[in-house]
C-alpha atoms as a PDB file:
ATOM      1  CA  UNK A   1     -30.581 -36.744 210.732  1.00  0.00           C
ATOM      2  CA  UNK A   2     -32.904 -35.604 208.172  1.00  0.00           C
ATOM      3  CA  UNK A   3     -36.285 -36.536 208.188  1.00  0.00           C
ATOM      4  CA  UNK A   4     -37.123 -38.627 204.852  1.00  0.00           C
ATOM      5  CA  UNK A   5     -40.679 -38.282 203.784  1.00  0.00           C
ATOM      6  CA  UNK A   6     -42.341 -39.678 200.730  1.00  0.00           C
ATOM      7  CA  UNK A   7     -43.085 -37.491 197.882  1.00  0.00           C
ATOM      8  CA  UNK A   8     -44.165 -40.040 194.946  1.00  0.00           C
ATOM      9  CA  UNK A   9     -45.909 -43.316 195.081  1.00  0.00           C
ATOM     10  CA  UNK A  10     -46.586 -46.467 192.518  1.00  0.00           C
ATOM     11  CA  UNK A  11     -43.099 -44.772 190.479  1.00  0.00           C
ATOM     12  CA  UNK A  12     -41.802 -46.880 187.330  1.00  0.00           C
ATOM     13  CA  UNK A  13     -39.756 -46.721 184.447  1.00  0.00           C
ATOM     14  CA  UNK A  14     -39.957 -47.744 181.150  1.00  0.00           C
ATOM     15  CA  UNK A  15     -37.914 -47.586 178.071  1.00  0.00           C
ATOM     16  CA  UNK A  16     -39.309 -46.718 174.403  1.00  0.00           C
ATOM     17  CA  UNK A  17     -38.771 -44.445 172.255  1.00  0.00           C
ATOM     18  CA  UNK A  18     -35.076 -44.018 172.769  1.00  0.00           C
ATOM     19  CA  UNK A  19     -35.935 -42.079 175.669  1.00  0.00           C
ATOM     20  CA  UNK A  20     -36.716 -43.125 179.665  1.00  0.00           C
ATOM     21  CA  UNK A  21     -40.679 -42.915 179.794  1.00  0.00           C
ATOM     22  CA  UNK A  22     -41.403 -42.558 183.749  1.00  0.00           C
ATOM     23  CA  UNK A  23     -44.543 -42.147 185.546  1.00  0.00           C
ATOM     24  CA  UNK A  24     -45.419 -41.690 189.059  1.00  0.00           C
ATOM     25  CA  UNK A  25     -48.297 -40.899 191.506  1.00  0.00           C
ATOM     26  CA  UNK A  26     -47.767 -37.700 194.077  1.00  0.00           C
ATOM     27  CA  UNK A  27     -48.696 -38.895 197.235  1.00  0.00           C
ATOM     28  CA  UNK A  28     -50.282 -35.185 198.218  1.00  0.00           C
ATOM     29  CA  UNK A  29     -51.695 -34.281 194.675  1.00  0.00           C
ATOM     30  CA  UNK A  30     -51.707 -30.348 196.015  1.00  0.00           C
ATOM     31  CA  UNK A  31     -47.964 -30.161 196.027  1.00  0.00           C
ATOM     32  CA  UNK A  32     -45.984 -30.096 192.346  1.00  0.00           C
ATOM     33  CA  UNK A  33     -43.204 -32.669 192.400  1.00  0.00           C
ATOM     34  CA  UNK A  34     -39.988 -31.819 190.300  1.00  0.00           C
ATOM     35  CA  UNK A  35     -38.549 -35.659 189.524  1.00  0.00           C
ATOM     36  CA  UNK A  36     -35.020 -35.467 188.142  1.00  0.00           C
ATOM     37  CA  UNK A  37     -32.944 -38.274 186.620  1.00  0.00           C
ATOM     38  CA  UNK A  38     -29.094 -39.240 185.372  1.00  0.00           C
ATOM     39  CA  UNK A  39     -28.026 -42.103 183.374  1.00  0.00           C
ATOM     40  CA  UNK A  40     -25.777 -44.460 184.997  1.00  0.00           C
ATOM     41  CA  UNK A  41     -21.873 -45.075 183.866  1.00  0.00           C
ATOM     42  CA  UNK A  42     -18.845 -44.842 184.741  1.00  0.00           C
ATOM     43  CA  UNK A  43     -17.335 -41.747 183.457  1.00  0.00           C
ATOM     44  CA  UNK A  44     -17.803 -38.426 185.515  1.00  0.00           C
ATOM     45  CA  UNK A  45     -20.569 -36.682 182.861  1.00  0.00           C
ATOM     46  CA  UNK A  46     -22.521 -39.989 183.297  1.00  0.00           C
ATOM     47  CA  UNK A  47     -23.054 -39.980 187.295  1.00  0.00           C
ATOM     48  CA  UNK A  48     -23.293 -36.045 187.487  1.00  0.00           C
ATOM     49  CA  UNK A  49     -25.188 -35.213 184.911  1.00  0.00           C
ATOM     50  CA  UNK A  50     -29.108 -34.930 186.328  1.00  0.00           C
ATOM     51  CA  UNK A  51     -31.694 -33.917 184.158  1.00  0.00           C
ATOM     52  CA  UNK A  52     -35.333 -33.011 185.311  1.00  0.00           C
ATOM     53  CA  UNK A  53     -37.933 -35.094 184.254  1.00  0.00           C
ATOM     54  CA  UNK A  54     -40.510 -33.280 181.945  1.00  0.00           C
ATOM     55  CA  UNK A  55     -44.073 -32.652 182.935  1.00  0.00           C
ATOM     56  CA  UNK A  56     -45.645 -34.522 180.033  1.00  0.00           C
ATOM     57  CA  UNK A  57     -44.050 -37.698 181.840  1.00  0.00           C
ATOM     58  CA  UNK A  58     -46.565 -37.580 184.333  1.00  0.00           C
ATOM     59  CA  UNK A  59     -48.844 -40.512 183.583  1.00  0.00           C
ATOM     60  CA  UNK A  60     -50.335 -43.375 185.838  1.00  0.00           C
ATOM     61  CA  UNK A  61     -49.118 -46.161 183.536  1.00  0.00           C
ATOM     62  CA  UNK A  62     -46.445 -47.685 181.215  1.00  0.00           C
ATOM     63  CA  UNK A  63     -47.044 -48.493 177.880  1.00  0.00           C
ATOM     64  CA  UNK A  64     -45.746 -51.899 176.302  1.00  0.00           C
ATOM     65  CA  UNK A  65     -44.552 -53.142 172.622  1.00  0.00           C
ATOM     66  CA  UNK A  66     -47.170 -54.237 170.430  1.00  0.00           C
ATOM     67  CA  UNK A  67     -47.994 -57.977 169.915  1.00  0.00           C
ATOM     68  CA  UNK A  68     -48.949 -59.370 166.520  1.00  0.00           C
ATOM     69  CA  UNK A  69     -50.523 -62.866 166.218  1.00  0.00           C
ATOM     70  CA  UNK A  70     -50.413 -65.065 163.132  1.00  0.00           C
ATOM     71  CA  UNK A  71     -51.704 -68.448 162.969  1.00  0.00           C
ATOM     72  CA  UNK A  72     -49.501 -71.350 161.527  1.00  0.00           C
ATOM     73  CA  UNK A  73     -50.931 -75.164 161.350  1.00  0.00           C
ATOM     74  CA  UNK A  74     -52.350 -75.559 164.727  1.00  0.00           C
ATOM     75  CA  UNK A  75     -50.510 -73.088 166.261  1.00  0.00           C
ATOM     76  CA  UNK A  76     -50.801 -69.365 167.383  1.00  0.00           C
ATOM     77  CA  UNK A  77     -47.133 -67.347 166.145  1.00  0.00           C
ATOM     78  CA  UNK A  78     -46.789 -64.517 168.870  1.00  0.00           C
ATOM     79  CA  UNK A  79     -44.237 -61.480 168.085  1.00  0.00           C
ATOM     80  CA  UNK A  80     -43.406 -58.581 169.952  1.00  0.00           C
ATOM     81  CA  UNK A  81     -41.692 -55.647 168.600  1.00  0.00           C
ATOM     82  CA  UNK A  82     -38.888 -54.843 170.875  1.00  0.00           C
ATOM     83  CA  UNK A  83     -38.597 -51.317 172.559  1.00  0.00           C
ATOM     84  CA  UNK A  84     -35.885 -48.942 170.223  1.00  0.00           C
ATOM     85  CA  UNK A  85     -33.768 -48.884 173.351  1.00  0.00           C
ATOM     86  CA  UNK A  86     -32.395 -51.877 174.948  1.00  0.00           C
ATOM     87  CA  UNK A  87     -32.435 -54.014 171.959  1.00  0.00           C
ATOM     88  CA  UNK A  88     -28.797 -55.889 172.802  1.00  0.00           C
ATOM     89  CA  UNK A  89     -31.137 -56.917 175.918  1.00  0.00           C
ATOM     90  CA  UNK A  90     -32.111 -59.924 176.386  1.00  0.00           C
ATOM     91  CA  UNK A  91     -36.490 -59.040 177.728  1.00  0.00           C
ATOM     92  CA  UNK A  92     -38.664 -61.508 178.880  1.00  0.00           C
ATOM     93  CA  UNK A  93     -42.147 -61.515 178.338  1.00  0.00           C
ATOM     94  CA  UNK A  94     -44.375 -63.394 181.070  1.00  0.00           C
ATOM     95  CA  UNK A  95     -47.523 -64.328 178.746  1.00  0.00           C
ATOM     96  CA  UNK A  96     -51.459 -65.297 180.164  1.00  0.00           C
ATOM     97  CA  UNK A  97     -54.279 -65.674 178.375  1.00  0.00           C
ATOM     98  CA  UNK A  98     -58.028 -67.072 177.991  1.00  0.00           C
ATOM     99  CA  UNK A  99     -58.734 -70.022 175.753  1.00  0.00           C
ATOM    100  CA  UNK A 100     -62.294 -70.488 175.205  1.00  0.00           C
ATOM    101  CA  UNK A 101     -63.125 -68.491 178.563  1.00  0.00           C
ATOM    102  CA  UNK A 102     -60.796 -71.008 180.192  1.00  0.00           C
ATOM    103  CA  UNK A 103     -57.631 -69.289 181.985  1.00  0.00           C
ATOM    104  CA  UNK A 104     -54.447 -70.751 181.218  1.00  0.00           C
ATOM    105  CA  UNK A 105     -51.434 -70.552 183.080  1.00  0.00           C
ATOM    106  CA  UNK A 106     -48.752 -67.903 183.023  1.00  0.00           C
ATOM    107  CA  UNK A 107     -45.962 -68.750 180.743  1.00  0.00           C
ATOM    108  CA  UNK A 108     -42.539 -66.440 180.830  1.00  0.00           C
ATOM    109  CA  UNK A 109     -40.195 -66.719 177.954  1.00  0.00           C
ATOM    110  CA  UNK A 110     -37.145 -64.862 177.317  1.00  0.00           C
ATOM    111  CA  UNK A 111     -36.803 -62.714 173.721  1.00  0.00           C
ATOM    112  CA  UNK A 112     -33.962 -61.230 171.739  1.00  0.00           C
ATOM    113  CA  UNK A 113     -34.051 -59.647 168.699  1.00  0.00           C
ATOM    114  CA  UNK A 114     -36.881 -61.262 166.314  1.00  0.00           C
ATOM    115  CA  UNK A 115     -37.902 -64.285 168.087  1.00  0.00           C
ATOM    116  CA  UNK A 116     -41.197 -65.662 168.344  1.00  0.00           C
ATOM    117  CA  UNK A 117     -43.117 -68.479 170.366  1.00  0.00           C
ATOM    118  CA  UNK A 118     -46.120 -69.987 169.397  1.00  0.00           C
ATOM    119  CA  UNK A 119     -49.176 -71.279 171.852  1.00  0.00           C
ATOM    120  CA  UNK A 120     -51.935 -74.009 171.131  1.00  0.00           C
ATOM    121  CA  UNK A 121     -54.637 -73.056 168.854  1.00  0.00           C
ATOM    122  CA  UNK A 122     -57.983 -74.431 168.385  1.00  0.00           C
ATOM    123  CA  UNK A 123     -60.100 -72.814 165.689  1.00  0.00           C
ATOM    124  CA  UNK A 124     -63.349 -73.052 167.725  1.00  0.00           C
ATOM    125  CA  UNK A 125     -62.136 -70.705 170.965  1.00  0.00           C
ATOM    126  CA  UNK A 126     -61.423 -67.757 170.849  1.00  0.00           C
ATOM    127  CA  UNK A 127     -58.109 -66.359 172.796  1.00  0.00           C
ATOM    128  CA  UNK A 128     -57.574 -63.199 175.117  1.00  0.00           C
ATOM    129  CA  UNK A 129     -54.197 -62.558 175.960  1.00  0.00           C
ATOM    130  CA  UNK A 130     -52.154 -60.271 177.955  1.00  0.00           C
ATOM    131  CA  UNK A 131     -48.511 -59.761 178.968  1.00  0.00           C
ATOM    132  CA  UNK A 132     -45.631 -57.487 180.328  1.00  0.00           C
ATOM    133  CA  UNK A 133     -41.982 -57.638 179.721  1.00  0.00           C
ATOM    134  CA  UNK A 134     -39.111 -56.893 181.732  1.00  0.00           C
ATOM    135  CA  UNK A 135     -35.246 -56.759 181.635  1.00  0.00           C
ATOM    136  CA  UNK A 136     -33.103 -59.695 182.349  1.00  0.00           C
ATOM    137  CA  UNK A 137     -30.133 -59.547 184.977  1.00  0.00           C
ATOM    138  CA  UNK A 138     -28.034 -58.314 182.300  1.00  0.00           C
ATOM    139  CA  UNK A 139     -29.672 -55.012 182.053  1.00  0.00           C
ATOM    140  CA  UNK A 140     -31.507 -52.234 183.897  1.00  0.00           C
ATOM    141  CA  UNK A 141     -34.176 -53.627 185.753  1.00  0.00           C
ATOM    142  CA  UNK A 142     -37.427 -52.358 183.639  1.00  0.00           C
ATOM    143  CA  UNK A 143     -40.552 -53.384 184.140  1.00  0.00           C
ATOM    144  CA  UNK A 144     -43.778 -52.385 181.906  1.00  0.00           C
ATOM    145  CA  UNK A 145     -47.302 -52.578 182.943  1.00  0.00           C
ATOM    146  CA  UNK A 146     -50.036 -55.422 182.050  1.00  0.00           C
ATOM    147  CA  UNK A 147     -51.137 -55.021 178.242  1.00  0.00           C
ATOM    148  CA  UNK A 148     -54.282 -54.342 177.214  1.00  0.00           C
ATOM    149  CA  UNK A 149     -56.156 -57.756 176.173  1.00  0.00           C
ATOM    150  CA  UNK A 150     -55.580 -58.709 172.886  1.00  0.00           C
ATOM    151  CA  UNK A 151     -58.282 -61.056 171.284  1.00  0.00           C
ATOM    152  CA  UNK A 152     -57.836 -63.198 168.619  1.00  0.00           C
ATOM    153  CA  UNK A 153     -60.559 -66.151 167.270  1.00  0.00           C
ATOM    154  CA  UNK A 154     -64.008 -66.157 166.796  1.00  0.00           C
ATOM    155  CA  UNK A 155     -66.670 -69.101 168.123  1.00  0.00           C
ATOM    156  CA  UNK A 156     -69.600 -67.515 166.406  1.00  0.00           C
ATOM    157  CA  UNK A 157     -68.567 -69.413 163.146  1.00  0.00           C
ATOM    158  CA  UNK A 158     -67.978 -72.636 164.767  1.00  0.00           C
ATOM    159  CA  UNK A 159     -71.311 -72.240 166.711  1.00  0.00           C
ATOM    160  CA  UNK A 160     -73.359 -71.524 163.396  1.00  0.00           C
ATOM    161  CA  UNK A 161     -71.729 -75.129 162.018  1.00  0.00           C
ATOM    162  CA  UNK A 162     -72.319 -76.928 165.147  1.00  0.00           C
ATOM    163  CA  UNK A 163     -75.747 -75.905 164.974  1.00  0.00           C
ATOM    164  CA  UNK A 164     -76.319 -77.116 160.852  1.00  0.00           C
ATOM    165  CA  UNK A 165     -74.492 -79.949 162.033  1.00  0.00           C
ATOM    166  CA  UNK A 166     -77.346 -80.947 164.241  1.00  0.00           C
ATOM    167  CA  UNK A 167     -80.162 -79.564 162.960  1.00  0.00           C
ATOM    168  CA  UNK A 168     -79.904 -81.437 159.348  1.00  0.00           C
ATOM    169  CA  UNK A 169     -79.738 -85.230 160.414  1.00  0.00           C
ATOM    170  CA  UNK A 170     -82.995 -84.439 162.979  1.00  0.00           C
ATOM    171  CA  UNK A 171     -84.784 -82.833 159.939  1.00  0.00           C
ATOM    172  CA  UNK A 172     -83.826 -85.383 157.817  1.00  0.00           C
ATOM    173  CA  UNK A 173     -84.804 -88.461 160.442  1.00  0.00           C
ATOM    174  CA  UNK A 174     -88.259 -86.038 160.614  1.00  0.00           C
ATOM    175  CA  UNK A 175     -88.855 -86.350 156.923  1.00  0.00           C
ATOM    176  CA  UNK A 176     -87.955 -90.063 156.414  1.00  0.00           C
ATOM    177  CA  UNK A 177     -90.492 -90.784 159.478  1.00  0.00           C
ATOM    178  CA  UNK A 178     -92.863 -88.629 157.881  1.00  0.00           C
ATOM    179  CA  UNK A 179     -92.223 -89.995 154.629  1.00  0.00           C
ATOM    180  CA  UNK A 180     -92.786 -93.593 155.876  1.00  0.00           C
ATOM    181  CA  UNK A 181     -96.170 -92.369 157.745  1.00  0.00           C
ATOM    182  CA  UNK A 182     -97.818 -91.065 154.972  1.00  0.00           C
ATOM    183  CA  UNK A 183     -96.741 -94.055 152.703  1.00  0.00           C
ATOM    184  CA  UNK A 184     -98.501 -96.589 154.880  1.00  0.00           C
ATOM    185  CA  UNK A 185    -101.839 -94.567 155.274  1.00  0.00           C
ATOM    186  CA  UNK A 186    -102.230 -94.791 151.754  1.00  0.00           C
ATOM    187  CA  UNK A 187    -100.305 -97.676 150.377  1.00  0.00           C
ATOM    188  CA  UNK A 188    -103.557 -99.051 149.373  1.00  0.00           C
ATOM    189  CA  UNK A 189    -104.052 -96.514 146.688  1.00  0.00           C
ATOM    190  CA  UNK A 190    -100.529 -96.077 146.332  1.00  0.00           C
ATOM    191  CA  UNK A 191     -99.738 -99.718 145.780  1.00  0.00           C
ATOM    192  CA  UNK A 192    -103.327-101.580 145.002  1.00  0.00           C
ATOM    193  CA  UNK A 193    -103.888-105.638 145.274  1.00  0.00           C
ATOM    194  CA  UNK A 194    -103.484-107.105 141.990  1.00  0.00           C
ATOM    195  CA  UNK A 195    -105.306-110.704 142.740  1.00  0.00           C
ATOM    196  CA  UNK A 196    -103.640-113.575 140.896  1.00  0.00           C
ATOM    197  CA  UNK A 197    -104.985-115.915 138.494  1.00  0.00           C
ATOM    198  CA  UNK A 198    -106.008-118.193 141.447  1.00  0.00           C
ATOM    199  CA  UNK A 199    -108.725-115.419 142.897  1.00  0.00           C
ATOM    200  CA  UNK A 200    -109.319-114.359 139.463  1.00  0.00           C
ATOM    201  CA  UNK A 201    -110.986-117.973 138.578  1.00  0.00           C
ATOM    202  CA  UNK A 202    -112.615-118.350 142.176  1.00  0.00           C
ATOM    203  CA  UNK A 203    -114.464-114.823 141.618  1.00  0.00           C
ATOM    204  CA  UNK A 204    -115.580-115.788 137.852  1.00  0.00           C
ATOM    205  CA  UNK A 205    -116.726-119.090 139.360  1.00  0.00           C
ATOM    206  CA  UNK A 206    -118.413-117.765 142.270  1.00  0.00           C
ATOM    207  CA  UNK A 207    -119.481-114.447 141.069  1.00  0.00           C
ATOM    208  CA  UNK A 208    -119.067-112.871 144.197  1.00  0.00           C
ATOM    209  CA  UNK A 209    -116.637-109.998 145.000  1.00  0.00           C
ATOM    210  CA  UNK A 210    -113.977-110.616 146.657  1.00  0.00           C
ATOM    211  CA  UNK A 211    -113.215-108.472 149.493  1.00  0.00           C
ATOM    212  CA  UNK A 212    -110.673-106.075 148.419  1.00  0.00           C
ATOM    213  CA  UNK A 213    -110.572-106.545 145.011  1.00  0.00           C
ATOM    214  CA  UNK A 214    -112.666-104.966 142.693  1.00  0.00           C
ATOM    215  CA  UNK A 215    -113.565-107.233 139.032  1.00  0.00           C
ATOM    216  CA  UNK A 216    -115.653-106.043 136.370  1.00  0.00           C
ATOM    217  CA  UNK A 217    -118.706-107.547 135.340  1.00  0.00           C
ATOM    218  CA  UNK A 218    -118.278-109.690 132.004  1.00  0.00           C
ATOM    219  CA  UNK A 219    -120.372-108.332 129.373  1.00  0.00           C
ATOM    220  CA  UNK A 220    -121.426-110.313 126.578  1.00  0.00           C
ATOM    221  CA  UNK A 221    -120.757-109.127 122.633  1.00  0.00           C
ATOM    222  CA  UNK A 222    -124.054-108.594 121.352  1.00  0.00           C
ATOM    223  CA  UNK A 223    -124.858-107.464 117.756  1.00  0.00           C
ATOM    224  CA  UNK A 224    -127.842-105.418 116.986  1.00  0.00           C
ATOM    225  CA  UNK A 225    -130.313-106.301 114.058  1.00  0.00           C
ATOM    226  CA  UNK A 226    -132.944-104.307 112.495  1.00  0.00           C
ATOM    227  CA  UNK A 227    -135.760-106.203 110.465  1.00  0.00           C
ATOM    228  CA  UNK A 228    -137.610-104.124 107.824  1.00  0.00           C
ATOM    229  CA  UNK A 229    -140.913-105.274 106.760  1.00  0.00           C
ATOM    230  CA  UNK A 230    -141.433-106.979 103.477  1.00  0.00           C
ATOM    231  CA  UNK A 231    -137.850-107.139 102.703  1.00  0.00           C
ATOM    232  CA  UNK A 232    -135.247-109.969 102.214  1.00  0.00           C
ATOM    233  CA  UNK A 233    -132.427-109.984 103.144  1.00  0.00           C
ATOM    234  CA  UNK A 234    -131.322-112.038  99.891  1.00  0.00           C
ATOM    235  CA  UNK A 235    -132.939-111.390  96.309  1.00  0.00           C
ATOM    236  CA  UNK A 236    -132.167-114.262  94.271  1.00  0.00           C
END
């Protein structure tokens, strides 16, 4: 029996752009492997016709359809445009992602045509996510490779109003305290004693300053008179 050696390693298919897109990995890089293919069916011209696989194939990954994210009350809308082959195929995309630098667990759901799911969303995390997709039973087997993360949020916003949320009642407790400080250190020019008509007669009867409150001296009405000499006052 022949001997069967292995030429290519880590091999996968994937379809897009109406065409198979393979890639594989020689296993001795020196030696140029020719990789052909032939669609499967039924009919003679399906099962015989091979085809070699172009060079520009060569690749060490698999791309995948493109995600778009929309947000919708509370909720994160996920799409996927589906490959331009395979589109009677039912794919289903096995979903993981990062919320708030917390992992979540890998959730698989099955897509047709324009259909969407939608995660959790909380305005103040920000979300990495990744996928792959693959065939259902009903097809091909096709697998793609992991995505490239796709980020969506920001915290920086909700960190800025976290911080002004705490930062303006402890400056404004500061400034009441400080307000109240100063006010008592100099109530007593801010707010002097008026004494009542009670200490108002005890000082005029005592004549003696009261401690703390400050009276003016009565001062008599006096009226000044000159007298010239040799003059009256009245001629009759």
């Amino acid at each position: 029996p022949k001997k069967r050696v292995e030429l290519v390693k880590d091999f996968k298919c994937y379809i897009d752009n109406k065409s198979p897109n393979c890639s594989w990995i020689p296993v001795n890089p020196s030696t140029k492997v020719d990789v052909s293919y032939r669609y499967h069916g039924e009919k003679e011209e399906g099962f015989k016709g091979v085809q070699k696989c172009a060079d520009a194939y060569w690749s060490h990954g698999v791309g995948v359809t493109k995600l778009s994210v929309k947000e919708e009350e509370g909720y994160l809308s996920l799409a996927w445009s589906l490959p331009a082959v395979g589109q009677m195929c039912t794919w289903t995309y096995c979903l993981w992602y990062k919320e708030c630098n917390k992992d979540i667990p890998p959730q698989c759901y099955d897509i047709k045509g324009n259909d969407t799911k939608t995660i959790p969303y909380k305005k103040c995390c920000e979300y990495k996510i990744q996928y792959n997709l693959t065939t259902t039973a009903h097809c091909p087997k096709v697998t793609s490779d992991n995505s490239k993360v796709t980020t969506y949020g920001n915290t920086m916003l909700c960190i800025q109003t976290n911080m002004v949320a705490i930062v303006l009642p402890i400056l404004f407790c500061f400034c009441v305290f400080l307000s109240i400080y100063c006010f008592n250190r100099n109530k007593d020019i801010l707010c002097p004693k008026i004494p009542n008509h009670f200490e108002i007669k005890s000082l005029i009867r005592d004549k003696k300053p009261q401690t703390g409150i400050v009276m003016p001296e009565p001062v008599e009405n006096t009226e000044s008179v000159i007298a010239i000499p040799n003059k009256c006052l009245y001629e009759a």
